[in-house]
Protein backbone atom coordinates (compact mmCIF):
# COMPACT_ATOMS: atom_id res chain seq x y z
CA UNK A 1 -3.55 -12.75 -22.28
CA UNK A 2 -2.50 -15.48 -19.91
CA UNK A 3 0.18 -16.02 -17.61
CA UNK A 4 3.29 -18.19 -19.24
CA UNK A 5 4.65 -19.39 -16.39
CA UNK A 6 8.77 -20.27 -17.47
CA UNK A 7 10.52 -21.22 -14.60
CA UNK A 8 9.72 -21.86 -10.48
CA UNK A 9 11.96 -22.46 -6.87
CA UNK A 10 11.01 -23.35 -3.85
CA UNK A 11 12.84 -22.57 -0.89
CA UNK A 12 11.41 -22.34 2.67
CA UNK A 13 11.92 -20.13 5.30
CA UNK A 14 13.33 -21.91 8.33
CA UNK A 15 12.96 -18.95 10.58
CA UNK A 16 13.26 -21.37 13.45
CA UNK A 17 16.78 -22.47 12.67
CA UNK A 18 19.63 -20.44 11.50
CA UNK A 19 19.22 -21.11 8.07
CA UNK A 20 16.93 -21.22 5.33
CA UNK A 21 16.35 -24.98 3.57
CA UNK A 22 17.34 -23.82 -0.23
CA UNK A 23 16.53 -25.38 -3.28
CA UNK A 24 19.08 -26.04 -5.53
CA UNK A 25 17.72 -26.25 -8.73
CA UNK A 26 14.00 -24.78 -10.18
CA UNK A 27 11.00 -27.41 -9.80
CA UNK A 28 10.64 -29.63 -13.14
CA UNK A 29 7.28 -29.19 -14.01
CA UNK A 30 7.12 -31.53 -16.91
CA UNK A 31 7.51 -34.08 -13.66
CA UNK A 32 4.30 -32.76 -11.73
CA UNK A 33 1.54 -34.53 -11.46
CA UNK A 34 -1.54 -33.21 -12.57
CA UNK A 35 0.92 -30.30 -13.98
CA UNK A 36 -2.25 -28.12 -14.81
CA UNK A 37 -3.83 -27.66 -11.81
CA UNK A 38 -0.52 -27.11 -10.38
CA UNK A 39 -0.05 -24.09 -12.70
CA UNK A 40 -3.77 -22.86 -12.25
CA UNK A 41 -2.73 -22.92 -8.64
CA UNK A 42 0.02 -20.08 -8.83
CA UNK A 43 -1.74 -18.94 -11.52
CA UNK A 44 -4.73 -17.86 -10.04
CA UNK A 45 -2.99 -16.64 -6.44
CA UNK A 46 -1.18 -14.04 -8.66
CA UNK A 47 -4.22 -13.16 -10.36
CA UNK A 48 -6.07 -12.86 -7.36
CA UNK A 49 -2.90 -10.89 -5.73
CA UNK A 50 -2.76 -8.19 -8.39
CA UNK A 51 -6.57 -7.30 -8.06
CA UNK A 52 -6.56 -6.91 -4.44
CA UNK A 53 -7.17 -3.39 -3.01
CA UNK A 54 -4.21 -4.05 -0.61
CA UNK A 55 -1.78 -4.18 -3.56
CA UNK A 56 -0.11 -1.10 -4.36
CA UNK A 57 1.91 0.12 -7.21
CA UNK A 58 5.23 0.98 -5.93
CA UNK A 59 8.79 1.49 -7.48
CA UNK A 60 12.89 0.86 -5.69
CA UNK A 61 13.89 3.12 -3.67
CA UNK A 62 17.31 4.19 -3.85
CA UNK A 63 17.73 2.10 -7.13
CA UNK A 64 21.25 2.43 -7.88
CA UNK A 65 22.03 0.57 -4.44
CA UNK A 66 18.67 -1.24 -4.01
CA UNK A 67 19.89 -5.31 -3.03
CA UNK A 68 16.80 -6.52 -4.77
CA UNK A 69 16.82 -4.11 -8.02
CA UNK A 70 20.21 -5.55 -8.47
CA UNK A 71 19.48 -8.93 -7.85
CA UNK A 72 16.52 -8.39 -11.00
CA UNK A 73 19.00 -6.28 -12.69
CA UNK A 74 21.26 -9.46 -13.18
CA UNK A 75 18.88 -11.72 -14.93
CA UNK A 76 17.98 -9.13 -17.91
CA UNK A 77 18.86 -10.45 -21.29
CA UNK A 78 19.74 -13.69 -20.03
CA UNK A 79 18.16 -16.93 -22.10
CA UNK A 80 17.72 -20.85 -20.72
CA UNK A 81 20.63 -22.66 -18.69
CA UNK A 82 22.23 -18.90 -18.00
CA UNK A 83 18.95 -17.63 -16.83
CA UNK A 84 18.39 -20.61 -15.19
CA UNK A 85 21.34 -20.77 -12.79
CA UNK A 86 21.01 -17.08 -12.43
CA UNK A 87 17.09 -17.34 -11.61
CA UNK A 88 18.01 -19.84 -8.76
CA UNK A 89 21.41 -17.69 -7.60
CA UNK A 90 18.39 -14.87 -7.15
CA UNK A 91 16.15 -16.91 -5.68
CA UNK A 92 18.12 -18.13 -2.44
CA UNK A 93 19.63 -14.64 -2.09
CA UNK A 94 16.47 -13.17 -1.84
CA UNK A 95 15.03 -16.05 0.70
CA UNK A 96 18.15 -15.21 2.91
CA UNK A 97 17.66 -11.73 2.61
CA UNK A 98 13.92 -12.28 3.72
CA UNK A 99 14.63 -15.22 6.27
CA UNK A 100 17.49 -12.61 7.66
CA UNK A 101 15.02 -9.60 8.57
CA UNK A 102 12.41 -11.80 9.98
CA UNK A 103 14.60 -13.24 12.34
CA UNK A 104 14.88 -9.78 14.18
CA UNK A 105 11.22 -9.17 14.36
CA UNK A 106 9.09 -10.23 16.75
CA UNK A 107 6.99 -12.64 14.07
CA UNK A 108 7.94 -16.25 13.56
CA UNK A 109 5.63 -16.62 10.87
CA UNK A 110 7.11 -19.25 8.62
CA UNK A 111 6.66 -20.62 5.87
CA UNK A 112 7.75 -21.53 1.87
CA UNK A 113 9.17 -18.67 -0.68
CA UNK A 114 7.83 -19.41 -3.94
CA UNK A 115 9.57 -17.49 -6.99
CA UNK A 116 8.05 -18.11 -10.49
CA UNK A 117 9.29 -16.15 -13.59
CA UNK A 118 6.72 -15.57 -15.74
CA UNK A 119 5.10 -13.54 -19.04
CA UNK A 120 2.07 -11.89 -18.95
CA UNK A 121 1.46 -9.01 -21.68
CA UNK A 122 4.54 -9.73 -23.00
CA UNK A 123 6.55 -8.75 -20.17
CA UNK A 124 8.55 -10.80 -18.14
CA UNK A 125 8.35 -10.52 -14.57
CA UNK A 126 9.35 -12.41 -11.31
CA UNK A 127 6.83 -12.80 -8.65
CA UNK A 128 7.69 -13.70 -4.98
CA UNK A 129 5.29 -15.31 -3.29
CA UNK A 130 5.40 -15.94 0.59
CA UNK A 131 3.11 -19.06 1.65
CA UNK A 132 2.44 -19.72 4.98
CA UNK A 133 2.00 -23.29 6.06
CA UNK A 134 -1.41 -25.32 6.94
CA UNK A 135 -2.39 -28.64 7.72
CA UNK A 136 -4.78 -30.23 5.81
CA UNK A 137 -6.87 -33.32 5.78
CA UNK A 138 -7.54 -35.39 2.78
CA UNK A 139 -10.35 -38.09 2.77
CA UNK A 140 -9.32 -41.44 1.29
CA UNK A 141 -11.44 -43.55 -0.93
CA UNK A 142 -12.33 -45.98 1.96
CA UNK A 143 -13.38 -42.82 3.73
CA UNK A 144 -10.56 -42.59 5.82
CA UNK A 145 -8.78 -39.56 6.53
CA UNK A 146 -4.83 -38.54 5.73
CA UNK A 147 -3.30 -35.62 7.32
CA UNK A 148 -1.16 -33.53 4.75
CA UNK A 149 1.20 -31.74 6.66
CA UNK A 150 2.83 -27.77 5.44
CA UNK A 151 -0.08 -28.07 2.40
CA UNK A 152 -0.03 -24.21 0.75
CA UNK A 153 -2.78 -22.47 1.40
CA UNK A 154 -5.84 -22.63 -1.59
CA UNK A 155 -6.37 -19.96 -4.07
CA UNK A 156 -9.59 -18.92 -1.93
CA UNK A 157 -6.91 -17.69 0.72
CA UNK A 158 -5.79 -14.45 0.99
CA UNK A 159 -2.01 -14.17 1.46
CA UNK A 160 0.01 -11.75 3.01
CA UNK A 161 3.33 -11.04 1.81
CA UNK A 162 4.00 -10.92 -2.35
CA UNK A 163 5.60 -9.46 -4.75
CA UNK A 164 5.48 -9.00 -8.58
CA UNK A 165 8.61 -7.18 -10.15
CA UNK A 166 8.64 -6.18 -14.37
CA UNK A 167 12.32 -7.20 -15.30
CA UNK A 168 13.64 -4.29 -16.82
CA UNK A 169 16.62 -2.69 -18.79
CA UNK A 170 16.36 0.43 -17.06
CA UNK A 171 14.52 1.08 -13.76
CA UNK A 172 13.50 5.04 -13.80
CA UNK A 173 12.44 7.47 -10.69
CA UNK A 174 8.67 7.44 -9.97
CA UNK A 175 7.87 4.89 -12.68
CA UNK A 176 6.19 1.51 -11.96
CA UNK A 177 8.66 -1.17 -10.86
CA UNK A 178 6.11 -3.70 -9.09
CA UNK A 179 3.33 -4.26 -7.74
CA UNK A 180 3.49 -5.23 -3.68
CA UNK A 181 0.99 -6.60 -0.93
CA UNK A 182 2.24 -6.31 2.45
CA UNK A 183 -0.11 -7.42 4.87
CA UNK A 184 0.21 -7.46 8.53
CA UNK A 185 -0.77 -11.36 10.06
CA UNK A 186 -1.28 -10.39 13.63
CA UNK A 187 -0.42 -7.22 16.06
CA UNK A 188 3.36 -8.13 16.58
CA UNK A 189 4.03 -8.20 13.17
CA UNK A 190 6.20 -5.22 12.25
CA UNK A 191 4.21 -3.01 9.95
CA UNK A 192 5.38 -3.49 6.42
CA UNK A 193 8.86 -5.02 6.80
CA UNK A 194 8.24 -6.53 3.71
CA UNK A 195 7.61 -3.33 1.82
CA UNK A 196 10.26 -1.11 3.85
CA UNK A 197 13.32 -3.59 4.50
CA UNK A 198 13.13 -6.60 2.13
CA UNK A 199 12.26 -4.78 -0.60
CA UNK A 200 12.96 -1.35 0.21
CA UNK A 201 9.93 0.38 -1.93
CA UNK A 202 7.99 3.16 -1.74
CA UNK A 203 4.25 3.46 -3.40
CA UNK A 204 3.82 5.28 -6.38
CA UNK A 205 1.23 8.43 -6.27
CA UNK A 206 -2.27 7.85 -7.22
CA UNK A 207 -5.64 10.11 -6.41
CA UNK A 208 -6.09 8.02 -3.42
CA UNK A 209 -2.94 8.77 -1.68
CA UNK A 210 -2.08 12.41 -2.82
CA UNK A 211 -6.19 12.80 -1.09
CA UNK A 212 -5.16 11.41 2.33
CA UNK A 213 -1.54 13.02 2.41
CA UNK A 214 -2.54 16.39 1.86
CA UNK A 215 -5.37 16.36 4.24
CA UNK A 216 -2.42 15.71 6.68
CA UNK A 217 -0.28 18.42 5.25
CA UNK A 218 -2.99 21.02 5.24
CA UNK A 219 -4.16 20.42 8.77
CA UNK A 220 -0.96 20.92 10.10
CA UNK A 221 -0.34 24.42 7.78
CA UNK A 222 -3.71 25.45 9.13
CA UNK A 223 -2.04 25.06 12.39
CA UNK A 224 0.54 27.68 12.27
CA UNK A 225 -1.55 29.83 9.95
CA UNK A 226 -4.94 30.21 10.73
CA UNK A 227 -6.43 31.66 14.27
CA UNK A 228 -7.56 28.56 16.53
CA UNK A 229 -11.14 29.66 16.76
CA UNK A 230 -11.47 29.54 12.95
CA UNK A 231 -9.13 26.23 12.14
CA UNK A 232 -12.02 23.61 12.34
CA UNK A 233 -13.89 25.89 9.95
CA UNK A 234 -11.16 26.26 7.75
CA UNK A 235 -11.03 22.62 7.38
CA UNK A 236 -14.87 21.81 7.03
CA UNK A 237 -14.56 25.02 4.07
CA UNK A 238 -11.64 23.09 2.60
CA UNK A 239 -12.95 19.95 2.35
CA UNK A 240 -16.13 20.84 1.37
CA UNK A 241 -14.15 22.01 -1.79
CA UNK A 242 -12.18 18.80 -2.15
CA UNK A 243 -15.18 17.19 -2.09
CA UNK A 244 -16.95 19.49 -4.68
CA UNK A 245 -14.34 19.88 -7.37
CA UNK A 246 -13.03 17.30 -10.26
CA UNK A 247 -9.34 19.09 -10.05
CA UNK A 248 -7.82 19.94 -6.96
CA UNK A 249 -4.40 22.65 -7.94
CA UNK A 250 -2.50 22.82 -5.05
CA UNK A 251 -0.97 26.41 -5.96
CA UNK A 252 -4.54 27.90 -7.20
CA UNK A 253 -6.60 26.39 -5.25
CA UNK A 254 -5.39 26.59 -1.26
CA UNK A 255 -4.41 30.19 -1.25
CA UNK A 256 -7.67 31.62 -1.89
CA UNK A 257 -9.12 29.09 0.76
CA UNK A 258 -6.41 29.94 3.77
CA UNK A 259 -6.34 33.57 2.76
CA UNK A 260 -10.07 33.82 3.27
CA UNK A 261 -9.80 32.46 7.12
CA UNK A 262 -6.85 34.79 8.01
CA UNK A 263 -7.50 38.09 10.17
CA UNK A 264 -7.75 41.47 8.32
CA UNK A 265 -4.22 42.36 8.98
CA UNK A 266 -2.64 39.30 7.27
CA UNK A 267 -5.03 38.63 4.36
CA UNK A 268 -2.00 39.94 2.01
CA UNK A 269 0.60 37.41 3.61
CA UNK A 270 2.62 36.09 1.13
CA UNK A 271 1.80 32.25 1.47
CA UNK A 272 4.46 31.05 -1.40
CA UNK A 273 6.97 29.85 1.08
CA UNK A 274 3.76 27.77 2.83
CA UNK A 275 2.37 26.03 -0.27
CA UNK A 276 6.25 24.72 -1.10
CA UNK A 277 6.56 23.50 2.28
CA UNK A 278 3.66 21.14 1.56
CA UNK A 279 5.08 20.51 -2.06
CA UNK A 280 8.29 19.20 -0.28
CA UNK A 281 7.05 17.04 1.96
CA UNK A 282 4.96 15.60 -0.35
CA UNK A 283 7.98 15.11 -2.43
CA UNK A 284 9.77 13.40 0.26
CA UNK A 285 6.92 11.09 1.11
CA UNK A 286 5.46 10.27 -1.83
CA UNK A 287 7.44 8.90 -5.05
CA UNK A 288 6.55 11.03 -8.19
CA UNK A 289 4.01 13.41 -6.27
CA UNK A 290 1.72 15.66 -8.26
CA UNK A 291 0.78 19.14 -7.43
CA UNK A 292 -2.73 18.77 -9.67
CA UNK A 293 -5.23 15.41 -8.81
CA UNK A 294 -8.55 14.62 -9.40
CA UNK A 295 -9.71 14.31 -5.36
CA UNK A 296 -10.75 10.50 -4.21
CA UNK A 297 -14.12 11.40 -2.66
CA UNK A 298 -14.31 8.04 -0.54
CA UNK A 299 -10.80 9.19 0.83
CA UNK A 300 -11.67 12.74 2.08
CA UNK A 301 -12.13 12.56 5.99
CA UNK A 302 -14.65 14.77 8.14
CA UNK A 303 -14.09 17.36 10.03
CA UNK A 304 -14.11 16.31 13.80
CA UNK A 305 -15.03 18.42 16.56
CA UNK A 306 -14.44 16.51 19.91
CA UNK A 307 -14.06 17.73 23.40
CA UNK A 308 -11.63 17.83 26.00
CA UNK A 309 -10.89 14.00 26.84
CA UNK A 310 -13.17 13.18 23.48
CA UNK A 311 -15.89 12.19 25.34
CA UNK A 312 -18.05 14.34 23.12
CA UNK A 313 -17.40 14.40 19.60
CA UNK A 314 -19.17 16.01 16.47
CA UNK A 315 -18.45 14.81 12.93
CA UNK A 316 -19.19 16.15 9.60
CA UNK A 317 -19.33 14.74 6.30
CA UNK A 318 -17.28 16.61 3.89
CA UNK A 319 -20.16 16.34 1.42
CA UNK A 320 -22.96 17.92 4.13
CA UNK A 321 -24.42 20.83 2.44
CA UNK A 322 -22.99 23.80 4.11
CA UNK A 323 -26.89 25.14 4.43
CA UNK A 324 -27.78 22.24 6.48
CA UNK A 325 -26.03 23.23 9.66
CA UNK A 326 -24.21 26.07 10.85
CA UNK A 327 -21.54 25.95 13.66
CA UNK A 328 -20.76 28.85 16.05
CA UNK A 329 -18.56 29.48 19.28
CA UNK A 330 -20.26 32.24 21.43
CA UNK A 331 -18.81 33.20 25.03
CA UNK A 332 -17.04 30.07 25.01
CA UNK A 333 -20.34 27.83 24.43
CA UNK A 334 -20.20 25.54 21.06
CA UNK A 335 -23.26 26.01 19.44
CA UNK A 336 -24.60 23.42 16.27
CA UNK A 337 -27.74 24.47 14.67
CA UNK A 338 -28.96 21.57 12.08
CA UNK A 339 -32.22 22.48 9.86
CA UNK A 340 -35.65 21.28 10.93
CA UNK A 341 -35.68 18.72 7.60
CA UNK A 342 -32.72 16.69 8.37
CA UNK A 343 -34.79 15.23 11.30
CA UNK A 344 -31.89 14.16 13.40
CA UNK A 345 -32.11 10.76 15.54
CA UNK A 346 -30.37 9.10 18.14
CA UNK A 347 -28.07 6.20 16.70
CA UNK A 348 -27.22 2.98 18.88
């Protein structure tokens, strides 16, 4: 089904100045010249948005107070000239909310905020589209050239800040809101201002991030569980498994695997008040977090053995076969033993 794009405003940024240069009414399109390229234009820089791997599913947090939820909330169930003035009202809200928090970073990177409402699947949504600026140059018929000054970058471009929110009746806890790409343009951009203070979203749980927090969660539990000399083969053991299984079960699976590296006197430790400490954190972190995920094998890192200062290091694929090497610590000497077949080689 294809996007039905309703209504569009243009504002720009201004970061330079105090204020941002606000539209006061939407763009008439039946004015445009050339009206459908100009549509295939936002058209395909939302399609080509949404199917980034950058873009993340993500919902408001605290949505009874979130300033943007309520901004969306305000449009819902309104039709033509009300949703109209109300669509614009949103609009230069939002581009002084936006204009407001870039101002106290250290990026300057201006440029236009372009918000379209638009249906696609039969639900309405409102996507916010930051453009950066670029100069362009046209050749003439003569063969001269024009320069085009603040042109929008091409669909071929990659952008860096957008956002696609479902209007909706009722926005629920750990249910999709919108989707977000937050992008950082160069090093002193703050890393994802967009995400965490314009919008003030969190990303939904998938396979790939409940495989990367837990990793982080489990390391750290090994920590204060397991005996140093047996941690980094704790975590080769339990990766291994996260790499070999199609369910990972937080509460049946990780017991048996810590319980099998602890000494002889605690192997009967209860570890119930362990496995909900990782629970809540991943509550707290992660919006909607499940206790039960099928493991995202390109996600799963190896196990890293490195030296004092790192200047020697040792890595592992979680998917090595466990026969294919066997690691050992004797009288303080680290010992790795790979089999004969594997025919190691130096790399560059």
């Amino acid at each position: 089904m294809e996007i039905d794009m309703k209504l569009m405003v243009v504002h720009k940024l201004n970061i330079a100045k105090e204020r941002p240069i606000l539209s006061e009414d939407c763009v008439d399109l039946s004015k445009v010249e050339n009206i459908e390229i100009a549509l295939n234009f936002f058209k395909n820089h939302i399609e080509k948005v949404s199917n980034l791997s950058n873009t993340k599913r993500c919902q408001f947090m605290d949505i009874e107070n979130n300033v943007v939820r309520k901004e969306i909330s305000g449009i819902v169930d309104l039709i033509e000239d009300d949703l109209r003035k109300q669509f614009i009202e949103v609009s230069k809200n939002l581009t002084t909310r936006l204009a407001h928090f870039m101002r106290t970073t250290a990026s300057k990177s201006d440029g236009s905020l372009i918000f379209i409402y638009y249906t696609f699947h039969n639900k309405n949504n409102i996507g916010i589209l930051k453009m950066d600026p670029n100069d362009g140059i046209e050749i003439q018929e003569d063969l001269s050239i024009v320069v085009r000054k603040d042109m929008l970058p091409s669909p071929k471009e990659k952008l860096h800040k957008s956002a696609f929110i479902e209007v909706q009746n009722n926005y629920k806890e750990n249910s999709f809101h919108l989707f977000v790409l937050d992008r950082q343009q160069n090093i002193k951009e703050p890393a994802q201002f967009f995400m965490d203070s314009f919008l003030n979203v969190k990303e939904l749980t998938n396979d790939k991030i409940m495989t990367l927090k837990i990793q982080s969660e489990v390391y750290d539990l090994s920590n204060e569980l397991i005996p140093p000399e047996k941690a980094p083969f704790f975590q080769a053991a339990w990766k291994r498994k996260l790499n070999e299984c199609d369910t990972f079960n937080i509460d049946e699976d990780l017991p048996p695997l810590i319980r099998s590296f602890l000494s002889e006197e605690k192997k009967d430790v209860d570890l119930s008040q362990s496995i909900e400490s990782i629970k809540r954190n991943l509550q707290r972190s992660i919006p909607g977090a499940v206790y039960s995920f099928k493991p995202d094998k390109e996600k799963i890192k190896p196990t890293l053995y490195q030296s004092i200062g790192n200047k020697i290091e040792v890595k592992i694929d979680p998917s090595a076969n466990k026969e294919d090497y066997e690691i050992s610590v004797e009288d303080g000497k680290f010992i790795l033993t790979i089999v004969q077949g594997l025919e190691m080689k130096l790399r560059k």
